[in-house]
PDB file of N, CA and C in Angstrom:
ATOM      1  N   UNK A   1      71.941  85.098 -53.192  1.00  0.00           N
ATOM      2  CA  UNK A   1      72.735  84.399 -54.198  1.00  0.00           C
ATOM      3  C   UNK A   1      72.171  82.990 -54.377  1.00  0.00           C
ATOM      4  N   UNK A   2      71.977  82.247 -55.851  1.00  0.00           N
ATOM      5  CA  UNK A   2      71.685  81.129 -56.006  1.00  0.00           C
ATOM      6  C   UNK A   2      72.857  80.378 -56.785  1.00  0.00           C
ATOM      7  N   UNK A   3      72.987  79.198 -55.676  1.00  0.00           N
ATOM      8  CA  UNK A   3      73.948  78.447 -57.372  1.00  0.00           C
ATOM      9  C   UNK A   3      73.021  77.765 -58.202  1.00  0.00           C
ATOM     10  N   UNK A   4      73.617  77.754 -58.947  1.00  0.00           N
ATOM     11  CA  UNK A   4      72.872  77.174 -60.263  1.00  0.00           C
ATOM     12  C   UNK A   4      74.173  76.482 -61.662  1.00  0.00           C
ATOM     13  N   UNK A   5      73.391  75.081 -62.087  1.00  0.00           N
ATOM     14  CA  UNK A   5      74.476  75.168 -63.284  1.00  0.00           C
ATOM     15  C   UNK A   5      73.538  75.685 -64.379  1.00  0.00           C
ATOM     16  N   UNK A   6      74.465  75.939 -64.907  1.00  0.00           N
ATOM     17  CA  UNK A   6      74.515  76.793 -66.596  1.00  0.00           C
ATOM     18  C   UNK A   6      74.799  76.074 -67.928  1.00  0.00           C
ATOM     19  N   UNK A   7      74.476  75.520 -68.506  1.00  0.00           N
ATOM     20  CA  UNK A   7      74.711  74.836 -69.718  1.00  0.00           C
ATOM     21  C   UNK A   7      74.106  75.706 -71.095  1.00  0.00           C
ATOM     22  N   UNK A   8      75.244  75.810 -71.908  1.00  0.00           N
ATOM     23  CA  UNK A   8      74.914  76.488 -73.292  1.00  0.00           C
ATOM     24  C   UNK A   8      74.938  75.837 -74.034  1.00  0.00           C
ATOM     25  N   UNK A   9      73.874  76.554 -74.717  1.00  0.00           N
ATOM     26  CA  UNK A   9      72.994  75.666 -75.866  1.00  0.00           C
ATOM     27  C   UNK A   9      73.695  76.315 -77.108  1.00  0.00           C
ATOM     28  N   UNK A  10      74.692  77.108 -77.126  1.00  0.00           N
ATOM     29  CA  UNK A  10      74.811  77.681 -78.481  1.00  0.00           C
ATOM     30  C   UNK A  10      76.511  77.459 -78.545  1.00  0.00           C
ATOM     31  N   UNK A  11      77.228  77.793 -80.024  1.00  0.00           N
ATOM     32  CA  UNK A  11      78.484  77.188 -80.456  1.00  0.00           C
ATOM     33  C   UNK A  11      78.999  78.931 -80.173  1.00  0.00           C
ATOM     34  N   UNK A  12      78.747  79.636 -79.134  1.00  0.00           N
ATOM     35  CA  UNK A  12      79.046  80.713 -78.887  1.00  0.00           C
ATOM     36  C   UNK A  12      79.660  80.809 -77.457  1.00  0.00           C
ATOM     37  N   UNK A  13      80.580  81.108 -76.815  1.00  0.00           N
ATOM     38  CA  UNK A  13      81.014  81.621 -75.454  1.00  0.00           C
ATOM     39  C   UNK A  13      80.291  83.152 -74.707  1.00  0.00           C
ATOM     40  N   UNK A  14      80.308  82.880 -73.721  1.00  0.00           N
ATOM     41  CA  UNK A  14      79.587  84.644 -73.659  1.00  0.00           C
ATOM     42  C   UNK A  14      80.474  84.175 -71.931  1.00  0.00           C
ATOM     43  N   UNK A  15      80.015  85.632 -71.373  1.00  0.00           N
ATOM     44  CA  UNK A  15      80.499  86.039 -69.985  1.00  0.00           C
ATOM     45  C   UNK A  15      78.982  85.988 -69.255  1.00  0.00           C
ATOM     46  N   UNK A  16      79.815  85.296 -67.947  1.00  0.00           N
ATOM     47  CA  UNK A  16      78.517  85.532 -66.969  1.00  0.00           C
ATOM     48  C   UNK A  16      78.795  86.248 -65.897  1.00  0.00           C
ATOM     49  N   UNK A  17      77.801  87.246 -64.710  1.00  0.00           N
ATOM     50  CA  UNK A  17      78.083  87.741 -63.864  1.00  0.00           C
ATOM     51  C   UNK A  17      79.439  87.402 -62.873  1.00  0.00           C
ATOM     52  N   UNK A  18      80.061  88.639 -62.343  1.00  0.00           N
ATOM     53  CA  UNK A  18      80.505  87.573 -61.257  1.00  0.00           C
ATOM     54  C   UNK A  18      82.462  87.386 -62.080  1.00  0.00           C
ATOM     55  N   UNK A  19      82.617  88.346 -63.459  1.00  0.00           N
ATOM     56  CA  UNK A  19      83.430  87.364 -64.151  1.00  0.00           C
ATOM     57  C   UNK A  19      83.722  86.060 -64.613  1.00  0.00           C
ATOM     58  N   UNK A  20      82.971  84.910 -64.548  1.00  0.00           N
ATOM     59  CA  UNK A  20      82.630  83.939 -65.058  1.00  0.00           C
ATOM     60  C   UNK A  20      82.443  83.592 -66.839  1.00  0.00           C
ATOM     61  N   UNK A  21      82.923  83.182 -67.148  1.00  0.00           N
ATOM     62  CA  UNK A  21      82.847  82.393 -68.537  1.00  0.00           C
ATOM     63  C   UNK A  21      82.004  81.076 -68.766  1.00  0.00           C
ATOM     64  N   UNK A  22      81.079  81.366 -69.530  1.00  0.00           N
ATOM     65  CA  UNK A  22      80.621  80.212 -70.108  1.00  0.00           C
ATOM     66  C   UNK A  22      80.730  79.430 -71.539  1.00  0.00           C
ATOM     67  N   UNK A  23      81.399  78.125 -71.317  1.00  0.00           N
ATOM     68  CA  UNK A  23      82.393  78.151 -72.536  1.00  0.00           C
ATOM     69  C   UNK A  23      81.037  77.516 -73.780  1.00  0.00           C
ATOM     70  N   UNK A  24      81.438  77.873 -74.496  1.00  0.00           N
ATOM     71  CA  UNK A  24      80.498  77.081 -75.886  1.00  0.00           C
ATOM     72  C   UNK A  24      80.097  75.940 -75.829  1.00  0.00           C
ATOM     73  N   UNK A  25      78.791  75.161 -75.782  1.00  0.00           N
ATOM     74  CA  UNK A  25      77.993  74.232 -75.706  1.00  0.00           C
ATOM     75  C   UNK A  25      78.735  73.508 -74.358  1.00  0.00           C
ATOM     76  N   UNK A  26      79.384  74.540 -73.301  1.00  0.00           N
ATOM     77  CA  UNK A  26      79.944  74.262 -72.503  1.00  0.00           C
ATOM     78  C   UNK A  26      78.941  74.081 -70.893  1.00  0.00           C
ATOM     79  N   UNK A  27      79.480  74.218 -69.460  1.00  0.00           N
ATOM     80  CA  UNK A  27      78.491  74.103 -68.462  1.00  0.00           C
ATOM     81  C   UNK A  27      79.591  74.947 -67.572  1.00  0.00           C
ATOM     82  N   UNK A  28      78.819  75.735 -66.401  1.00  0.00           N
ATOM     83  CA  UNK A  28      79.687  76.366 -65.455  1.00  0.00           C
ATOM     84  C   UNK A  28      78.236  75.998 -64.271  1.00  0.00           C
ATOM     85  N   UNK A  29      78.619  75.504 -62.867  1.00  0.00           N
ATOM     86  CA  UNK A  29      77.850  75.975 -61.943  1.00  0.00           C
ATOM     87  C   UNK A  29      78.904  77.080 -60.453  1.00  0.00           C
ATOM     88  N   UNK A  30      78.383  78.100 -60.556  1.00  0.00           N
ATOM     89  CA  UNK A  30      78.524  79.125 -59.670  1.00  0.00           C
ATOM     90  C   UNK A  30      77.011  79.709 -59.003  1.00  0.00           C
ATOM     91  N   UNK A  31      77.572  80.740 -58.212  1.00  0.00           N
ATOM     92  CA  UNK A  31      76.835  81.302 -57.116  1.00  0.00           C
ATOM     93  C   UNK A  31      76.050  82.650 -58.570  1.00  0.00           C
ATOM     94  N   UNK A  32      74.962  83.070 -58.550  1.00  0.00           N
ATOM     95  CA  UNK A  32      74.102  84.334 -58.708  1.00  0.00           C
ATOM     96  C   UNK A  32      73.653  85.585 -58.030  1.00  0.00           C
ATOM     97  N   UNK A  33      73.403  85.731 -58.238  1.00  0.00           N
ATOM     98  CA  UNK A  33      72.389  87.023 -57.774  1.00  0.00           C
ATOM     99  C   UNK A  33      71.019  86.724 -58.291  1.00  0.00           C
ATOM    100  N   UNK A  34      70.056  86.654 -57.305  1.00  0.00           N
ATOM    101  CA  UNK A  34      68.618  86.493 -57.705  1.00  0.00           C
ATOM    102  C   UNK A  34      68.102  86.695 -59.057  1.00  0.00           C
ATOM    103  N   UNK A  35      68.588  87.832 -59.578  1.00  0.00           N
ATOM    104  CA  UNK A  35      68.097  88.952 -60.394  1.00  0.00           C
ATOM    105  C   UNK A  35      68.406  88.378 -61.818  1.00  0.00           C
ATOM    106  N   UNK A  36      70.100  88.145 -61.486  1.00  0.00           N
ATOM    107  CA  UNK A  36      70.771  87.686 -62.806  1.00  0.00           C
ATOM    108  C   UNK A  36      70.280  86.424 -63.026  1.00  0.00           C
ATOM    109  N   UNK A  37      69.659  85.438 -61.786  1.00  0.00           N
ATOM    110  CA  UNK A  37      69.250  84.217 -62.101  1.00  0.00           C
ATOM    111  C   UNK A  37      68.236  84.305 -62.786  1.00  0.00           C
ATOM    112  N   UNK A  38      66.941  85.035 -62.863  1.00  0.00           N
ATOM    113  CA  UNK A  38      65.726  84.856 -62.732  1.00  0.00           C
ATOM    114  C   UNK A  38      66.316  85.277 -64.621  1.00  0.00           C
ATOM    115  N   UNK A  39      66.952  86.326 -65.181  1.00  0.00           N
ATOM    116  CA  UNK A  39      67.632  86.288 -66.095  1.00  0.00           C
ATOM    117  C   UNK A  39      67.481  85.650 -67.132  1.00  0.00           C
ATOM    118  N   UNK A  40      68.163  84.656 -66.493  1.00  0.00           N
ATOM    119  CA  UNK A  40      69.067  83.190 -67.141  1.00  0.00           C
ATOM    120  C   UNK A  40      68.338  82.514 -67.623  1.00  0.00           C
ATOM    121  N   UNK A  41      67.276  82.156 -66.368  1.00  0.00           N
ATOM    122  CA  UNK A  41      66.314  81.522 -66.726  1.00  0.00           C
ATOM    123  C   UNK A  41      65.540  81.611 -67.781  1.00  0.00           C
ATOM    124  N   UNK A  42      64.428  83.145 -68.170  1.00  0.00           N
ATOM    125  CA  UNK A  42      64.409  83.664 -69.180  1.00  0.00           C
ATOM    126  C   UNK A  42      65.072  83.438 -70.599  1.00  0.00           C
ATOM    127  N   UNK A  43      66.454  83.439 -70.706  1.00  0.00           N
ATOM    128  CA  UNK A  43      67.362  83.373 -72.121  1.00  0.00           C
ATOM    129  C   UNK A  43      67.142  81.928 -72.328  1.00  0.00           C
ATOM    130  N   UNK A  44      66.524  81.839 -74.153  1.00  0.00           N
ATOM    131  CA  UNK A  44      66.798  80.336 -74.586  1.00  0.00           C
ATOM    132  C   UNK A  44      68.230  80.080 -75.253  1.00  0.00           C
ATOM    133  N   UNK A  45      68.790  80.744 -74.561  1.00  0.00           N
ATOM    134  CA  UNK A  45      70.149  80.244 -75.134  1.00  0.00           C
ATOM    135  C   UNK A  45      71.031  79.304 -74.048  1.00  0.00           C
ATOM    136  N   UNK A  46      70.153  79.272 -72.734  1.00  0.00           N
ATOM    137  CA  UNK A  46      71.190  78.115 -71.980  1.00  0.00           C
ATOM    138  C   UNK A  46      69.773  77.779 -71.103  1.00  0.00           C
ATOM    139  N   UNK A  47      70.410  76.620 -70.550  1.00  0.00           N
ATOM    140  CA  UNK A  47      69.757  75.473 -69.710  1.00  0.00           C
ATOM    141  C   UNK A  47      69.983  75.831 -68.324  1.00  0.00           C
ATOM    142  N   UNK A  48      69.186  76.186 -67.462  1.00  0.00           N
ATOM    143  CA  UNK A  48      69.435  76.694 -66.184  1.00  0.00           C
ATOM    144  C   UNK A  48      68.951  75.044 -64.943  1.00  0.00           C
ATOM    145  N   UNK A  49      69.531  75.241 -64.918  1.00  0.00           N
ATOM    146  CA  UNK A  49      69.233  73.490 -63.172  1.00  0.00           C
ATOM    147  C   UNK A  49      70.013  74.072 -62.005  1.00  0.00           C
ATOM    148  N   UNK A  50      69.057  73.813 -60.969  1.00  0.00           N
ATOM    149  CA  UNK A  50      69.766  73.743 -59.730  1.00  0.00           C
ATOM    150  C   UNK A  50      70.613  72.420 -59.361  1.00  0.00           C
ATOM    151  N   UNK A  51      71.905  72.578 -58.816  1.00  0.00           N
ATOM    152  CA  UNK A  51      72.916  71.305 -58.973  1.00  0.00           C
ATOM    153  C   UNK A  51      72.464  70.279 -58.248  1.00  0.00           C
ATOM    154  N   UNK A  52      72.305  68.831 -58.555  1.00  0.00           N
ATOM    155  CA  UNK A  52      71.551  67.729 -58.001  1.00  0.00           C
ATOM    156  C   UNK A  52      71.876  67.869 -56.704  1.00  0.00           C
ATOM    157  N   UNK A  53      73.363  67.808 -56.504  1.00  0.00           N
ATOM    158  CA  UNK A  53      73.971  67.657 -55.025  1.00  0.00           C
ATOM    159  C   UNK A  53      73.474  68.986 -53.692  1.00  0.00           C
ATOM    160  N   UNK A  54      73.120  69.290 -54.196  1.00  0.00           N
ATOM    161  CA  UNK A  54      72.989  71.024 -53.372  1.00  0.00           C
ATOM    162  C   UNK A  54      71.602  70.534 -53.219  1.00  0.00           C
ATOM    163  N   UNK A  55      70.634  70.079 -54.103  1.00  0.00           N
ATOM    164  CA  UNK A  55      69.102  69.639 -53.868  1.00  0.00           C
ATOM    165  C   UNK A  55      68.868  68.431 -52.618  1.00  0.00           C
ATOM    166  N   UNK A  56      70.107  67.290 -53.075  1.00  0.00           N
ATOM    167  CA  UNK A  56      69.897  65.959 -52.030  1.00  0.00           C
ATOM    168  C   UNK A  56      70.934  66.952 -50.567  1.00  0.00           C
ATOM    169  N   UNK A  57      71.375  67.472 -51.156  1.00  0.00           N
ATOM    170  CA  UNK A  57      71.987  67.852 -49.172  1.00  0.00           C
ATOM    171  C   UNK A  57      70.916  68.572 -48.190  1.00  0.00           C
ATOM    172  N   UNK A  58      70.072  69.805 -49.285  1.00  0.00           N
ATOM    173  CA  UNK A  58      68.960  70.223 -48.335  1.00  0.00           C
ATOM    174  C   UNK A  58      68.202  69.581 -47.867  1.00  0.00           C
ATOM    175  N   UNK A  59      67.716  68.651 -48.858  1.00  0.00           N
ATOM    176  CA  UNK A  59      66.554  67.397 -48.378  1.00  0.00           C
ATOM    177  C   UNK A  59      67.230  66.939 -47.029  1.00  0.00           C
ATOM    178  N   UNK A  60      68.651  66.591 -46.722  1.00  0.00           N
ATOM    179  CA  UNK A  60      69.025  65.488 -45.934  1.00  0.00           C
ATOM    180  C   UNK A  60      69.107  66.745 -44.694  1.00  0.00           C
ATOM    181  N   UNK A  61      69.613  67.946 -45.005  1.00  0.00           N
ATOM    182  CA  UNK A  61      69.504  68.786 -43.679  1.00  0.00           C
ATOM    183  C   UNK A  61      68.222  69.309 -43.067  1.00  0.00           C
ATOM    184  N   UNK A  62      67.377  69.248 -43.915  1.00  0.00           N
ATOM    185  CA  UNK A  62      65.599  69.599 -43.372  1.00  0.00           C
ATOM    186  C   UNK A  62      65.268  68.286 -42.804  1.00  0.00           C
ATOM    187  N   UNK A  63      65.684  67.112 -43.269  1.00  0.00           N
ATOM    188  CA  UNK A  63      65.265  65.719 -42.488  1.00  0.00           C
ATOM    189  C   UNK A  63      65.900  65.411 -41.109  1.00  0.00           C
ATOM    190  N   UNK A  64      67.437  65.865 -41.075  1.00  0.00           N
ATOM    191  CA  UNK A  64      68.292  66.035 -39.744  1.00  0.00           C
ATOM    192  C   UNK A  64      67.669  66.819 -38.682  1.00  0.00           C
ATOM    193  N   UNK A  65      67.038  68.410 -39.084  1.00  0.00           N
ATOM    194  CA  UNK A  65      66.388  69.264 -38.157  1.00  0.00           C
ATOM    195  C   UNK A  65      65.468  68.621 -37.919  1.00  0.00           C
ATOM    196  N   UNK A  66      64.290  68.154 -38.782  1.00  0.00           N
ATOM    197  CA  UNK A  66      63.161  67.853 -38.216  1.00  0.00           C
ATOM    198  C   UNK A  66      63.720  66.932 -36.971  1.00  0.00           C
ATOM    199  N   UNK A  67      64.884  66.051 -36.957  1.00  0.00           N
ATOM    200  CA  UNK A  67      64.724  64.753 -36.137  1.00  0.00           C
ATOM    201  C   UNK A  67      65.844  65.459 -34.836  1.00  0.00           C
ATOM    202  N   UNK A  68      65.694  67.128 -34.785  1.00  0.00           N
ATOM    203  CA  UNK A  68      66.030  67.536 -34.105  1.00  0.00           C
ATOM    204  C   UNK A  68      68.192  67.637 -33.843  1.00  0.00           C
ATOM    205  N   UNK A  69      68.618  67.053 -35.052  1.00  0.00           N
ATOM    206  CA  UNK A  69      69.938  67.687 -34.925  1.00  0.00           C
ATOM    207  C   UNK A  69      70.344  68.795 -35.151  1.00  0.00           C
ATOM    208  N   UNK A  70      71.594  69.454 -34.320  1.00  0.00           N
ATOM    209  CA  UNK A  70      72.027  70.775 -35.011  1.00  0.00           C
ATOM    210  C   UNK A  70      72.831  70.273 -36.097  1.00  0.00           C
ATOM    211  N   UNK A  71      72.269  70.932 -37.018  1.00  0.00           N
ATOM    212  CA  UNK A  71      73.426  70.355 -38.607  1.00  0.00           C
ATOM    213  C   UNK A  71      74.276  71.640 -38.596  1.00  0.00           C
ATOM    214  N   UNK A  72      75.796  71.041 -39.281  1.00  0.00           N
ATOM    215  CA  UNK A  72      76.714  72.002 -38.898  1.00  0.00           C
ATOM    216  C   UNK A  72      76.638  71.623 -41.039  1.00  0.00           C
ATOM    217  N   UNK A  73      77.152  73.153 -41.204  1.00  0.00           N
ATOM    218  CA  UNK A  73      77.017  73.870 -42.538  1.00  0.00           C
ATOM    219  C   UNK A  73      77.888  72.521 -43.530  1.00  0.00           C
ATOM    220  N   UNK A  74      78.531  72.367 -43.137  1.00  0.00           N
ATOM    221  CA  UNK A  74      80.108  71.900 -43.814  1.00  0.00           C
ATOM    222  C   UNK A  74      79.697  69.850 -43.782  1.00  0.00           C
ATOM    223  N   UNK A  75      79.050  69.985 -43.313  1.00  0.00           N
ATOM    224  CA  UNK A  75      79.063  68.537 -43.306  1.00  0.00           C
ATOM    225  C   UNK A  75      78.413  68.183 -44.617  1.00  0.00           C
ATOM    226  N   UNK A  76      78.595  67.004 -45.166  1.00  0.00           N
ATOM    227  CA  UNK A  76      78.077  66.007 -46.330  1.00  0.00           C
ATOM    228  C   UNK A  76      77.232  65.637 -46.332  1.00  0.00           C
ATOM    229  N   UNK A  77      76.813  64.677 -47.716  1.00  0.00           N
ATOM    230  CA  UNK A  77      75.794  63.772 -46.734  1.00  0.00           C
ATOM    231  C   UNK A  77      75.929  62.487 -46.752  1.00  0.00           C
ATOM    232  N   UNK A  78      77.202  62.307 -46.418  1.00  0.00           N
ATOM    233  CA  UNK A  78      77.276  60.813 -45.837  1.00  0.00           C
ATOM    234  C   UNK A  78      77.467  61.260 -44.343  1.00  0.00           C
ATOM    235  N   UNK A  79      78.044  62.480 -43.725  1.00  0.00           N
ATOM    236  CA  UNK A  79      77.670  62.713 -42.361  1.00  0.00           C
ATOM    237  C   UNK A  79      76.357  62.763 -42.100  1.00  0.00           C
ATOM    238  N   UNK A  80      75.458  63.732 -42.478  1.00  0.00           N
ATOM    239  CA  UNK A  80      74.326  63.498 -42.649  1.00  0.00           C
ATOM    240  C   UNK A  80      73.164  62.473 -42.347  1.00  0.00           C
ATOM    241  N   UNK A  81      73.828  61.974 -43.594  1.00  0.00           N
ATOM    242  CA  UNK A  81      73.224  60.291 -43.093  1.00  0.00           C
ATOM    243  C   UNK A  81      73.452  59.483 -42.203  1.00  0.00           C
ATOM    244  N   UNK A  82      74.583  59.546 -41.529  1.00  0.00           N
ATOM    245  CA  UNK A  82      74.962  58.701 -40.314  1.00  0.00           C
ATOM    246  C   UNK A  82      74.582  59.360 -39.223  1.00  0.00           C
ATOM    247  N   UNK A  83      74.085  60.951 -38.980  1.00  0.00           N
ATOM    248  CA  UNK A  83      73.815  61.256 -38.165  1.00  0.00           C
ATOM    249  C   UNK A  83      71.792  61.407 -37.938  1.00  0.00           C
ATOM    250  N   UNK A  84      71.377  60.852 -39.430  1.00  0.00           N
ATOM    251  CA  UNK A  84      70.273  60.768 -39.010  1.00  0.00           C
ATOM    252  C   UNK A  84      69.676  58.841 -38.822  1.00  0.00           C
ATOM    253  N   UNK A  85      71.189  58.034 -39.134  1.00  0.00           N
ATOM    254  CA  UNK A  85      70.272  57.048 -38.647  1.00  0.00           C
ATOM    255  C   UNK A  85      70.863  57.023 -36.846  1.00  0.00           C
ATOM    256  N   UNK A  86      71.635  57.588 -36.870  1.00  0.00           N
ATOM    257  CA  UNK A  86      71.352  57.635 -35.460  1.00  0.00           C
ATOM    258  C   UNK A  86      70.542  58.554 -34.407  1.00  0.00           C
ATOM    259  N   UNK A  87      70.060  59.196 -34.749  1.00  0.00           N
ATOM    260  CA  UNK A  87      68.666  59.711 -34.335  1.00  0.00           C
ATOM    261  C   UNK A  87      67.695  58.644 -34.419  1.00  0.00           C
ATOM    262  N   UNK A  88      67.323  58.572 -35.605  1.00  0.00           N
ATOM    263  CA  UNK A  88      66.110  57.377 -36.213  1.00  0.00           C
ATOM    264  C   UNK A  88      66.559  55.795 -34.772  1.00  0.00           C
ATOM    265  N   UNK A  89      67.717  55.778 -34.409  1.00  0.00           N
ATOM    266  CA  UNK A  89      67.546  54.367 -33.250  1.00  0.00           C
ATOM    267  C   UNK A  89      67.776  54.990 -31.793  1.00  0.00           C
ATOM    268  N   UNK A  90      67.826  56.121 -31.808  1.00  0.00           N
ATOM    269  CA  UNK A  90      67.479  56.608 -30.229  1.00  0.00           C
ATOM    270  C   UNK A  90      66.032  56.319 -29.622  1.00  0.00           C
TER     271      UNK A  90
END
């Protein structure tokens, strides 16, 4: 499954997997299926982006592991961040 937001480009509503609605020149971000993503992507009728926030949290949890924390799923990244500047002054 990928999330992804969805933005339509057209003065039309349609349905997305999943039961989901995408409203007219509207935006939805939900979870996918590979398949249906790769899809989406494909159709010029909407704008496919992975959600900024979901991009800066991985960055901050691949930077936590490298510096050797266990990152717990649920955390932010203002936990995140406080737990990698305290690594960074050990």
């Amino acid at each position: 499954m990928t999330k992804l937001s969805i933005t339509n480009l057209t003065n039309s509503p349609f349905d997305l997997e999943g039961g989901h609605r995408l409203p007219a020149m509207g935006s939805v971000t939900e979870h996918f299926s590979d398949d249906y993503a790769a899809a989406l992507r494909l159709s010029p009728g909407v704008q496919v982006s992975e959600p900024a926030e979901d991009a800066e949290l991985d960055a901050l949890r691949a930077q936590a592991e490298e510096l050797g924390i266990e990152v717990d799923g649920r955390w932010g990244a203002k936990r995140l961040e406080t737990e990698i500047a305290k690594a960074r002054k050990a």
